[in-house]
PDB file of N, CA and C in Angstrom:
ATOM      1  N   UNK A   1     173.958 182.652 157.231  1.00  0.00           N
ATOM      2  CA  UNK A   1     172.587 182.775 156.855  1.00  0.00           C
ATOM      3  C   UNK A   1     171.793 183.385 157.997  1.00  0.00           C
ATOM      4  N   UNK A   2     170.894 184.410 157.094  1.00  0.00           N
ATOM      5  CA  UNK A   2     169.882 184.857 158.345  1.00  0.00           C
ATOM      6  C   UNK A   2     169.075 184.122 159.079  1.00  0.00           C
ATOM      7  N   UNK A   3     168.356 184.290 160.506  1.00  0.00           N
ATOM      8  CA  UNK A   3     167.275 183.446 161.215  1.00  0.00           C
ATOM      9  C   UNK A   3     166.085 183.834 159.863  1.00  0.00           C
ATOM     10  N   UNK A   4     165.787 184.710 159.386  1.00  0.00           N
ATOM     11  CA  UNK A   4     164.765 184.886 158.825  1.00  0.00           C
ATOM     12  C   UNK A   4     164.857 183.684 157.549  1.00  0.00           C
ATOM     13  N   UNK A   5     166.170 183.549 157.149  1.00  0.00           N
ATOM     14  CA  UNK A   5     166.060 182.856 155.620  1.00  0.00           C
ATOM     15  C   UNK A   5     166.135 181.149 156.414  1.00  0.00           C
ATOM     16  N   UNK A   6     166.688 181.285 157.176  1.00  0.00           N
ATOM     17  CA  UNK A   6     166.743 179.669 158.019  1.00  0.00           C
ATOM     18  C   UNK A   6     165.152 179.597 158.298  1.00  0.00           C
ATOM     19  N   UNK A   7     164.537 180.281 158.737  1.00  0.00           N
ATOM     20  CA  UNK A   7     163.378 180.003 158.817  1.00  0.00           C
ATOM     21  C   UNK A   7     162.412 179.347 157.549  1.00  0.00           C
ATOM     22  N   UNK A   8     162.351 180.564 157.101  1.00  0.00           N
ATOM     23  CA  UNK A   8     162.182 180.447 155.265  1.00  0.00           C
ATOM     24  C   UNK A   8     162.323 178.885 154.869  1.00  0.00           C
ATOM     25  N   UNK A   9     163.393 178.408 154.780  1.00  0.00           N
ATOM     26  CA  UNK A   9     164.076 177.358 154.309  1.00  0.00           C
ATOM     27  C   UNK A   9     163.232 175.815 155.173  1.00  0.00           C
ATOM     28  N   UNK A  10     163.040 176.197 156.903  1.00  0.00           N
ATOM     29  CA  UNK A  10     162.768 175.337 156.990  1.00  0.00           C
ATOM     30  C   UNK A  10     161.362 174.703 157.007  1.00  0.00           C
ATOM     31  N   UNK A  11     160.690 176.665 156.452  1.00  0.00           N
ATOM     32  CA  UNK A  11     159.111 176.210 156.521  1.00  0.00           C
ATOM     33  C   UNK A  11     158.943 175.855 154.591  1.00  0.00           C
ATOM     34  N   UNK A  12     159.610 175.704 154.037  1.00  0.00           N
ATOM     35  CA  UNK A  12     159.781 175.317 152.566  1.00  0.00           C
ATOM     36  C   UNK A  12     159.614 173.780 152.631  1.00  0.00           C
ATOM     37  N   UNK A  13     160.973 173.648 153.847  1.00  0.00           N
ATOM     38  CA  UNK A  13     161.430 172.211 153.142  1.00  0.00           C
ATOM     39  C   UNK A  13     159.927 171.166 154.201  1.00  0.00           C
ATOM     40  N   UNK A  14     159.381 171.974 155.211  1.00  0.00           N
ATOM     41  CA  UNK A  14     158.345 171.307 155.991  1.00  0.00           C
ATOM     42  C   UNK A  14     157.259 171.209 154.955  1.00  0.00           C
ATOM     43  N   UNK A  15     157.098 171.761 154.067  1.00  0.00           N
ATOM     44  CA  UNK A  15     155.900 171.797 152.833  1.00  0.00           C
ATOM     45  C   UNK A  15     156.038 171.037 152.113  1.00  0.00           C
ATOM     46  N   UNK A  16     157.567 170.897 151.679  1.00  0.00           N
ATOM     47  CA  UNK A  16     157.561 169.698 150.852  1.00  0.00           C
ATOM     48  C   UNK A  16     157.429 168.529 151.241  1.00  0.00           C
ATOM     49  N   UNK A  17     157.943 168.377 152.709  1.00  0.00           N
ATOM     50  CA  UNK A  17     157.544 167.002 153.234  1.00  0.00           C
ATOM     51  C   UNK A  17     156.226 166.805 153.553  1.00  0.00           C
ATOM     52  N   UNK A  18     155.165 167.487 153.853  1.00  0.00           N
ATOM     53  CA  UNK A  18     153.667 167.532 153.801  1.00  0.00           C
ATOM     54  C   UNK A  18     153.197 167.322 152.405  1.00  0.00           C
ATOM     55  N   UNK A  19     153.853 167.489 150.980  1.00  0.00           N
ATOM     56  CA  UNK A  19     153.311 167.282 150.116  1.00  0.00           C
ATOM     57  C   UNK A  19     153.995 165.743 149.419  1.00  0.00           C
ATOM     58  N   UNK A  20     155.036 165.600 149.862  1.00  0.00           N
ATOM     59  CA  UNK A  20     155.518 164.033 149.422  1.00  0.00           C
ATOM     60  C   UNK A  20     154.656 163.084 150.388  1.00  0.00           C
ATOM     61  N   UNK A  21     154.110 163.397 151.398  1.00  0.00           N
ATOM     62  CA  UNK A  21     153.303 162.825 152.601  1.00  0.00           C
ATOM     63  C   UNK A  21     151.756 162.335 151.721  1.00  0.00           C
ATOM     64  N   UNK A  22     151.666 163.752 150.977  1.00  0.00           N
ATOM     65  CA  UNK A  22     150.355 163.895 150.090  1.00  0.00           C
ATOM     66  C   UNK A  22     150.206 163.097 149.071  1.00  0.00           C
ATOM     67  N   UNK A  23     151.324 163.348 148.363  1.00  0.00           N
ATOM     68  CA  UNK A  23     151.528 162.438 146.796  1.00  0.00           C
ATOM     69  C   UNK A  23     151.700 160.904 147.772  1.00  0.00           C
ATOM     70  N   UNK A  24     151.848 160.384 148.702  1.00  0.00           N
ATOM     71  CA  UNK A  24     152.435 158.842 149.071  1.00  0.00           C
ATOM     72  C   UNK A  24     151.386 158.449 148.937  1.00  0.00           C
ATOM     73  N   UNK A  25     150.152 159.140 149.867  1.00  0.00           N
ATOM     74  CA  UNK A  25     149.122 158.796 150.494  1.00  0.00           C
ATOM     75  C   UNK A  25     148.534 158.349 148.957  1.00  0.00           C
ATOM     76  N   UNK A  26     148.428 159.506 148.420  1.00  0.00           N
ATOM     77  CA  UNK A  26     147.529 159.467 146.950  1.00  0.00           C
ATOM     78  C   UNK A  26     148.197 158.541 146.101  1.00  0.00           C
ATOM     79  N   UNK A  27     149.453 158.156 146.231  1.00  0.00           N
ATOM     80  CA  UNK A  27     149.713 156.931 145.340  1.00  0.00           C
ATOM     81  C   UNK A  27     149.046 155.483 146.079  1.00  0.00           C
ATOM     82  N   UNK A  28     149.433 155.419 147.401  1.00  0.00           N
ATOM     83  CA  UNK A  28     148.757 154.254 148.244  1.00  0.00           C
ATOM     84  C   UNK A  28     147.562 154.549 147.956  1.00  0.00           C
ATOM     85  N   UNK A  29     146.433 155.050 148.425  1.00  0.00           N
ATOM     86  CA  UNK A  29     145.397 155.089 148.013  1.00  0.00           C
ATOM     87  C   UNK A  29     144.575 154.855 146.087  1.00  0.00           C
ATOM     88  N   UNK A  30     145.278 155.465 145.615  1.00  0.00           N
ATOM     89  CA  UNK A  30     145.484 154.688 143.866  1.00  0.00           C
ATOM     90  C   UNK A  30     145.682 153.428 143.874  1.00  0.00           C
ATOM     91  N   UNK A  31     146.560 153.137 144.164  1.00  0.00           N
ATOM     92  CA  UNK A  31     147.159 151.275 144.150  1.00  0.00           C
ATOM     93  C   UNK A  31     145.843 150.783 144.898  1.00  0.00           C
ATOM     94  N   UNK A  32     145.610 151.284 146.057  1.00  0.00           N
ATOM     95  CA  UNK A  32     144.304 150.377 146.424  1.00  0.00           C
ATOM     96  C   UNK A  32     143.290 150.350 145.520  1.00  0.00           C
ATOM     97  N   UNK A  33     143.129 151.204 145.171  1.00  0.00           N
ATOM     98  CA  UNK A  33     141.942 151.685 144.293  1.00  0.00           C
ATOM     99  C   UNK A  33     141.920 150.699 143.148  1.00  0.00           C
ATOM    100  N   UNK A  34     142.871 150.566 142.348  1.00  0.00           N
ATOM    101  CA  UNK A  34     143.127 149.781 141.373  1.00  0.00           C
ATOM    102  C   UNK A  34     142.902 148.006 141.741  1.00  0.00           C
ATOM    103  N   UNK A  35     143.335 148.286 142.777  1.00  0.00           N
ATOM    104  CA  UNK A  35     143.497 146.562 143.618  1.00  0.00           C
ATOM    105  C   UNK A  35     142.183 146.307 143.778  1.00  0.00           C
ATOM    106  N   UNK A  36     141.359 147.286 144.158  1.00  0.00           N
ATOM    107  CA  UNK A  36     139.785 147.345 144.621  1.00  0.00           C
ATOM    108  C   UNK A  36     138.983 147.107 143.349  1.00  0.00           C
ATOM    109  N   UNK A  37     139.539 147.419 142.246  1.00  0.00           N
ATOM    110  CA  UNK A  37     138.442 147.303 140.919  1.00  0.00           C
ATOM    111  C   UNK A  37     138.837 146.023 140.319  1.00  0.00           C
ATOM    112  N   UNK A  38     140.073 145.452 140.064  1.00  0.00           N
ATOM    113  CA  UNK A  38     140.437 144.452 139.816  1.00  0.00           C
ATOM    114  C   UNK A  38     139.483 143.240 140.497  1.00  0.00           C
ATOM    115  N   UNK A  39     139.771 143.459 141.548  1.00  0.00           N
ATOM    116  CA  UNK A  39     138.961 142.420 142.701  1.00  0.00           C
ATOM    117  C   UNK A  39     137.529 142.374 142.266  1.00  0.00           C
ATOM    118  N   UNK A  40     137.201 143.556 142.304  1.00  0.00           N
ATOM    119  CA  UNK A  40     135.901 144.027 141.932  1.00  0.00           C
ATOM    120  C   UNK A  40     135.147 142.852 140.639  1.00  0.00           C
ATOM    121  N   UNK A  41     136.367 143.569 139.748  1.00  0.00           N
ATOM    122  CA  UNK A  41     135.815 142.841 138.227  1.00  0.00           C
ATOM    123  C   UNK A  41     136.160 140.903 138.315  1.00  0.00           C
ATOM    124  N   UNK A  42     137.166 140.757 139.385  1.00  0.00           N
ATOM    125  CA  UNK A  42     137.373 139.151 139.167  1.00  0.00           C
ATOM    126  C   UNK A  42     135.928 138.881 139.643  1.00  0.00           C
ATOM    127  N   UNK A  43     135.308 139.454 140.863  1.00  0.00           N
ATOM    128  CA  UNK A  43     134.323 138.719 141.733  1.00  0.00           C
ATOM    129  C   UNK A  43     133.019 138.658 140.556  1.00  0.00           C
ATOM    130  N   UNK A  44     133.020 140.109 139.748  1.00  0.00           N
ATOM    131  CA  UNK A  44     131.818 140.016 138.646  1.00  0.00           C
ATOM    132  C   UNK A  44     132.017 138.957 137.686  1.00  0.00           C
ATOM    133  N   UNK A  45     133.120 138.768 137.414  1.00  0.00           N
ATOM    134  CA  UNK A  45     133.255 137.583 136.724  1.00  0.00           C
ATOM    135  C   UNK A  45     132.806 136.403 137.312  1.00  0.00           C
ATOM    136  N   UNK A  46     132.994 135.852 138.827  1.00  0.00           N
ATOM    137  CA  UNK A  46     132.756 134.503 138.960  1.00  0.00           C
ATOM    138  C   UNK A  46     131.173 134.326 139.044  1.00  0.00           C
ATOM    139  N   UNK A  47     130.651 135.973 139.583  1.00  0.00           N
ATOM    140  CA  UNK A  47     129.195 136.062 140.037  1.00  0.00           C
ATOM    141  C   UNK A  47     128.531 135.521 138.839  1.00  0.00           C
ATOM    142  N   UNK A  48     128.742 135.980 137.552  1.00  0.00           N
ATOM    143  CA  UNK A  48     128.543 136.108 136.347  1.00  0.00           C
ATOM    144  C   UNK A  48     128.463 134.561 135.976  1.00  0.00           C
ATOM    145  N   UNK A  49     129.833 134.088 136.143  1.00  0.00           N
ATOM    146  CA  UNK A  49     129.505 132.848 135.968  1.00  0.00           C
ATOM    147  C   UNK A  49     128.548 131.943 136.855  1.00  0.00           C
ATOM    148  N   UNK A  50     128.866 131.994 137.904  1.00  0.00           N
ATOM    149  CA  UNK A  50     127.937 131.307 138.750  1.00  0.00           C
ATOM    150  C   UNK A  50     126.298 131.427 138.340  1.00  0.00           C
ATOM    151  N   UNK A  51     125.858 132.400 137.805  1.00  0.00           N
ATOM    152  CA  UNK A  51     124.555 132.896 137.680  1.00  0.00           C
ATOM    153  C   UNK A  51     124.671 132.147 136.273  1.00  0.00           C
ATOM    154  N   UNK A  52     125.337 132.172 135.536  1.00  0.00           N
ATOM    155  CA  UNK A  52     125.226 131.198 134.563  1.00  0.00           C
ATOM    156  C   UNK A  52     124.673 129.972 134.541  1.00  0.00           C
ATOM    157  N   UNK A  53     125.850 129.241 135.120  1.00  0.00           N
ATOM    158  CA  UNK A  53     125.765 128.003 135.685  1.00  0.00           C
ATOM    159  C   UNK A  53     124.133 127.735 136.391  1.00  0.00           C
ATOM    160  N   UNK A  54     123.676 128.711 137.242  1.00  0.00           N
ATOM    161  CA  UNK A  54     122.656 128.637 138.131  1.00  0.00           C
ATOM    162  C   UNK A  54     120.987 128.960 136.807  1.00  0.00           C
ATOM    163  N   UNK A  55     121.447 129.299 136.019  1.00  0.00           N
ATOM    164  CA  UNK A  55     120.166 129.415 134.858  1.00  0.00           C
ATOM    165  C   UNK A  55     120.461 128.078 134.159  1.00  0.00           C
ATOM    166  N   UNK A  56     121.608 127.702 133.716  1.00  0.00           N
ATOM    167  CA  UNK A  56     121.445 126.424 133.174  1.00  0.00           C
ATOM    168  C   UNK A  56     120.791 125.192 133.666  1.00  0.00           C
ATOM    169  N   UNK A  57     121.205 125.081 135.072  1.00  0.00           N
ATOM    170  CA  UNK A  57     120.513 123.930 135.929  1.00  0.00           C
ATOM    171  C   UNK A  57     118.847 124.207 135.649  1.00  0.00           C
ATOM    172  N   UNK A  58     118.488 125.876 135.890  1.00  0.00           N
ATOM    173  CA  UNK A  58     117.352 126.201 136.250  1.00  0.00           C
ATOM    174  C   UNK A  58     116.346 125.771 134.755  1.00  0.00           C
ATOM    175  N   UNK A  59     117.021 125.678 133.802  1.00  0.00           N
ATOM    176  CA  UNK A  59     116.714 125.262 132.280  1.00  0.00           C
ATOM    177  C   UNK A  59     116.505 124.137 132.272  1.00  0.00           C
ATOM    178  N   UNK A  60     116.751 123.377 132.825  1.00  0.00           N
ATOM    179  CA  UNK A  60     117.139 121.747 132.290  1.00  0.00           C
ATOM    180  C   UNK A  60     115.946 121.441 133.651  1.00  0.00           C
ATOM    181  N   UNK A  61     116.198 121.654 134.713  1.00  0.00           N
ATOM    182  CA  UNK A  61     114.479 121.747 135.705  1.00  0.00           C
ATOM    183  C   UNK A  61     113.621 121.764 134.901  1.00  0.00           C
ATOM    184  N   UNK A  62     113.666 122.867 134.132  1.00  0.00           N
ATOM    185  CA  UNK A  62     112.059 123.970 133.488  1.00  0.00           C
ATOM    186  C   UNK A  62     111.203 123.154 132.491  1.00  0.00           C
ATOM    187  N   UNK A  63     112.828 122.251 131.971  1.00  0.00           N
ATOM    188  CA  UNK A  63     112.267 121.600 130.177  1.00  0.00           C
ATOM    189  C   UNK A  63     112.251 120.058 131.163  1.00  0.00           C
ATOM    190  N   UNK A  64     112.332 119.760 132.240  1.00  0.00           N
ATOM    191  CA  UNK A  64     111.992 118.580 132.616  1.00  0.00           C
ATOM    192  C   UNK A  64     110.450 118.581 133.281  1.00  0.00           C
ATOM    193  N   UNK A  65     109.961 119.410 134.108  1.00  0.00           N
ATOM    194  CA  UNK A  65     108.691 120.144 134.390  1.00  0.00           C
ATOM    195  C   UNK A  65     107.733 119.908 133.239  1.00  0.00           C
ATOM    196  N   UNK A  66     108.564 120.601 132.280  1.00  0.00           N
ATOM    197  CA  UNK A  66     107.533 121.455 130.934  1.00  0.00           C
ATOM    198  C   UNK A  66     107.227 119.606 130.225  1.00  0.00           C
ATOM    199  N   UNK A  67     108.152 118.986 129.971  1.00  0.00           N
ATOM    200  CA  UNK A  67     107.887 117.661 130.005  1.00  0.00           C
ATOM    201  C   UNK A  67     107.159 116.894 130.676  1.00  0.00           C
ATOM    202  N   UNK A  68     106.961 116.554 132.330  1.00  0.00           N
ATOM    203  CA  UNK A  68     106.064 115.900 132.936  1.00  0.00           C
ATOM    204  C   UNK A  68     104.703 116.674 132.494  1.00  0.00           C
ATOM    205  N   UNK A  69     104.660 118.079 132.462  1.00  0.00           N
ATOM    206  CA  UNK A  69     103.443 118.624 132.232  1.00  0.00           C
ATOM    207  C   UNK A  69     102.769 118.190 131.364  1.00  0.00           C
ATOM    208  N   UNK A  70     103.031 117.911 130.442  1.00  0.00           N
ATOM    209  CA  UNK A  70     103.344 117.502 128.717  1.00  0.00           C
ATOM    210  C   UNK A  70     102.822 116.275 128.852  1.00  0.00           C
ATOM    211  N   UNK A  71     103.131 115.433 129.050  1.00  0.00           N
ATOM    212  CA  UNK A  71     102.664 114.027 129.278  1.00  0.00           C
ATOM    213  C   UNK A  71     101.306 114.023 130.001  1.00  0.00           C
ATOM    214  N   UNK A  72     101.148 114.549 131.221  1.00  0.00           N
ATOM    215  CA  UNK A  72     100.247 114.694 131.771  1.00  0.00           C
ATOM    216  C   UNK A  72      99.069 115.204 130.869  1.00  0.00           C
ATOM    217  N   UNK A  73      99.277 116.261 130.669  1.00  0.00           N
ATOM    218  CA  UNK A  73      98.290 116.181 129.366  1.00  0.00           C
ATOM    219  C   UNK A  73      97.539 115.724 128.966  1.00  0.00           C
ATOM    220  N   UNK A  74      98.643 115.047 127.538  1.00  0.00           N
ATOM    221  CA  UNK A  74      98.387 114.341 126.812  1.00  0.00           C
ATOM    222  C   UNK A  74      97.624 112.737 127.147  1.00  0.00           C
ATOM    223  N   UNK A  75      98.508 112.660 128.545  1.00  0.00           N
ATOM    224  CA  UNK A  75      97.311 111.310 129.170  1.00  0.00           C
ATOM    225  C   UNK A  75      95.814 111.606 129.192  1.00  0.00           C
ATOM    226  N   UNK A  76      95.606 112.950 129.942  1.00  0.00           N
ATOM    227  CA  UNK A  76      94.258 112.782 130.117  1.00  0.00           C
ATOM    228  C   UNK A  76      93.590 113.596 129.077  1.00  0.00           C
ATOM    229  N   UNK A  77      94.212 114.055 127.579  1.00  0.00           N
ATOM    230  CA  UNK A  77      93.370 113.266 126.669  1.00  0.00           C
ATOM    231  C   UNK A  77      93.394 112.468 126.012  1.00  0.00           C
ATOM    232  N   UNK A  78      93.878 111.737 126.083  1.00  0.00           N
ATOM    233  CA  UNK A  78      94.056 109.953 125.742  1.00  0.00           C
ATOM    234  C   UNK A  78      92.495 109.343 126.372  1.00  0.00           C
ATOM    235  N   UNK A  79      92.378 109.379 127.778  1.00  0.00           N
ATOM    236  CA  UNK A  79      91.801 109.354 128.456  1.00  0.00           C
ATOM    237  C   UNK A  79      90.400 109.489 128.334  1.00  0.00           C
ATOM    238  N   UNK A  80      89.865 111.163 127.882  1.00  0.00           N
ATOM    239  CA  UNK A  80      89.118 111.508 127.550  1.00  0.00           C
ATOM    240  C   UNK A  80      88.923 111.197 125.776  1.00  0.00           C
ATOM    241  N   UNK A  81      89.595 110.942 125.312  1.00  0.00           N
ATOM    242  CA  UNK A  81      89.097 110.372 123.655  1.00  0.00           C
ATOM    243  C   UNK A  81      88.847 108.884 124.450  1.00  0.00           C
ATOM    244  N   UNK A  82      89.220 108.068 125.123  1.00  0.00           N
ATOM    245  CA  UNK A  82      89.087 106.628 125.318  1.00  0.00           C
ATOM    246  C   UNK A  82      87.588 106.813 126.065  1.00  0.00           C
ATOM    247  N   UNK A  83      86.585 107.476 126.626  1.00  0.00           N
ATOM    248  CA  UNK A  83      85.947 107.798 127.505  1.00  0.00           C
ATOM    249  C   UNK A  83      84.936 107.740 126.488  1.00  0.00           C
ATOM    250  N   UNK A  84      85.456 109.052 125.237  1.00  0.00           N
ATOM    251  CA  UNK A  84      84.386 108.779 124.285  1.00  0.00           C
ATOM    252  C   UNK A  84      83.794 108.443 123.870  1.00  0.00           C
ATOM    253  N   UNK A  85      85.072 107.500 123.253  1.00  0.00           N
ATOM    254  CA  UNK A  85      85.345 106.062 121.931  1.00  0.00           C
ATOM    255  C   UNK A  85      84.188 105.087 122.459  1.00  0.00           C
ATOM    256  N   UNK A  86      84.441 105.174 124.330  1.00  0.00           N
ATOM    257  CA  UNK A  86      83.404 104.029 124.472  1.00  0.00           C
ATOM    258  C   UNK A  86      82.206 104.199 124.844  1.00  0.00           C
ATOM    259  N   UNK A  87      81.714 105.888 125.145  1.00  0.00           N
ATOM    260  CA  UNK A  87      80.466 105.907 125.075  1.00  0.00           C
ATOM    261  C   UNK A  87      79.682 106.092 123.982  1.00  0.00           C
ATOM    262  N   UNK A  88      80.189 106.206 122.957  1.00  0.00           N
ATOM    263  CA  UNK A  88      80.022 105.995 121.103  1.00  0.00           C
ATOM    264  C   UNK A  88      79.670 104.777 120.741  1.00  0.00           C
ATOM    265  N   UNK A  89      80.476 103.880 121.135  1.00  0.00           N
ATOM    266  CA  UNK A  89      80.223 102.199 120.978  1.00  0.00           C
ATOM    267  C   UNK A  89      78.907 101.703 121.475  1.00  0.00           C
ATOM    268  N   UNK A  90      79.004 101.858 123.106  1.00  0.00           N
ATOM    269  CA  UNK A  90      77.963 101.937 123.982  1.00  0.00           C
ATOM    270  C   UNK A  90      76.633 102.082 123.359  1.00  0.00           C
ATOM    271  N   UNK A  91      76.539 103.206 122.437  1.00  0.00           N
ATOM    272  CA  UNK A  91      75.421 104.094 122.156  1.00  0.00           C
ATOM    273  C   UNK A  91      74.864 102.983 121.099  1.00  0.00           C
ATOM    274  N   UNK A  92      76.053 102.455 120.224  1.00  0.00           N
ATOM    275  CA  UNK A  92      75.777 101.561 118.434  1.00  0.00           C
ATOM    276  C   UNK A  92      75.640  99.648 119.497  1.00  0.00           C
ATOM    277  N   UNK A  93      75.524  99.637 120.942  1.00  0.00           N
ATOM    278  CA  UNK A  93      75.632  98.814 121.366  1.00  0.00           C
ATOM    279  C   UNK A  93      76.416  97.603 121.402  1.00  0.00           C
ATOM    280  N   UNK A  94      78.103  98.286 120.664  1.00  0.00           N
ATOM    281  CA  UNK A  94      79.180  97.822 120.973  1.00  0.00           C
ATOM    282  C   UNK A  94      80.058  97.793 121.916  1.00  0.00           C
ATOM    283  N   UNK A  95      81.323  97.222 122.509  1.00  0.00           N
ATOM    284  CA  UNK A  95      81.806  97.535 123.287  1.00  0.00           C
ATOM    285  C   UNK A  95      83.665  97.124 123.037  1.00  0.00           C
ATOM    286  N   UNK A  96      84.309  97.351 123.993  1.00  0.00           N
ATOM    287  CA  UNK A  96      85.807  97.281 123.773  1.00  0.00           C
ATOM    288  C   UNK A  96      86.227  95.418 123.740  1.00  0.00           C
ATOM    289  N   UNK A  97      87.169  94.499 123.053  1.00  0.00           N
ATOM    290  CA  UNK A  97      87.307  93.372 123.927  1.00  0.00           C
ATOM    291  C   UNK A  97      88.240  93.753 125.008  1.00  0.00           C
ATOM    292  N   UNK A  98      87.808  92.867 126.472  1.00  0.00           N
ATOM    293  CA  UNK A  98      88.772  93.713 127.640  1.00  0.00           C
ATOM    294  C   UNK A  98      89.221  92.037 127.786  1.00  0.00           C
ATOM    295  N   UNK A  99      90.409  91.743 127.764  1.00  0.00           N
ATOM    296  CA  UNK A  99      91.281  89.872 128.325  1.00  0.00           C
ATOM    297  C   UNK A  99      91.271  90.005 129.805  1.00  0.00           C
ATOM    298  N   UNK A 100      90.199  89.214 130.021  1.00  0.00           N
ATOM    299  CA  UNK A 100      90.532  88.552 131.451  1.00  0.00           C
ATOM    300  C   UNK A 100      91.063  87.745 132.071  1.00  0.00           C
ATOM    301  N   UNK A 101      92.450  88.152 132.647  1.00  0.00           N
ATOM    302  CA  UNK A 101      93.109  86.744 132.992  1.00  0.00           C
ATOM    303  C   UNK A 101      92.276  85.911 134.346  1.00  0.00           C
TER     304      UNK A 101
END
């Protein structure tokens, strides 16, 4: 064989090993890639849940709140009808019986 075709041959077979070098890389890099979205989607999942979890608590706060509020309320108009009731009486010169122990 000629130097010229030995040459030839060995700048061929140096290309192919630069391109199996290429395809490795690009398969390693794929596999990560894949490994990277997987991961990706488990972590959206737990985030997902967690944020779940974290609105439910935040619900059961809101309707316990929305409850004290609620009461509160409703006491002070209890309050204010009782305020009324007895300046109405007051007026017809009645009044509440109050038990004194």
């Amino acid at each position: 064989m000629s130097v010229e075709k030995m040459a030839k041959v060995e700048e061929s077979c140096q290309r192919a090993r630069e391109l199996k070098k290429m395809v490795d890389r690009w398969r390693n890099s794929h596999a990560h890639c894949l490994w990277q979205m997987t991961l990706s989607q488990r972590r959206n999942l737990y985030a997902t849940l967690r944020m779940q979890d974290t609105m439910a608590q935040e619900l059961v706060l809101a309707n316990k709140q929305l409850l004290v509020v609620r009461q509160a309320a409703l006491h002070q108009l209890f309050e204010k009808e009782h305020r009324q009731y007895q300046q109405e009486l007051n007026q017809m010169g009645k009044a509440f019986y109050v038990e004194r122990l």
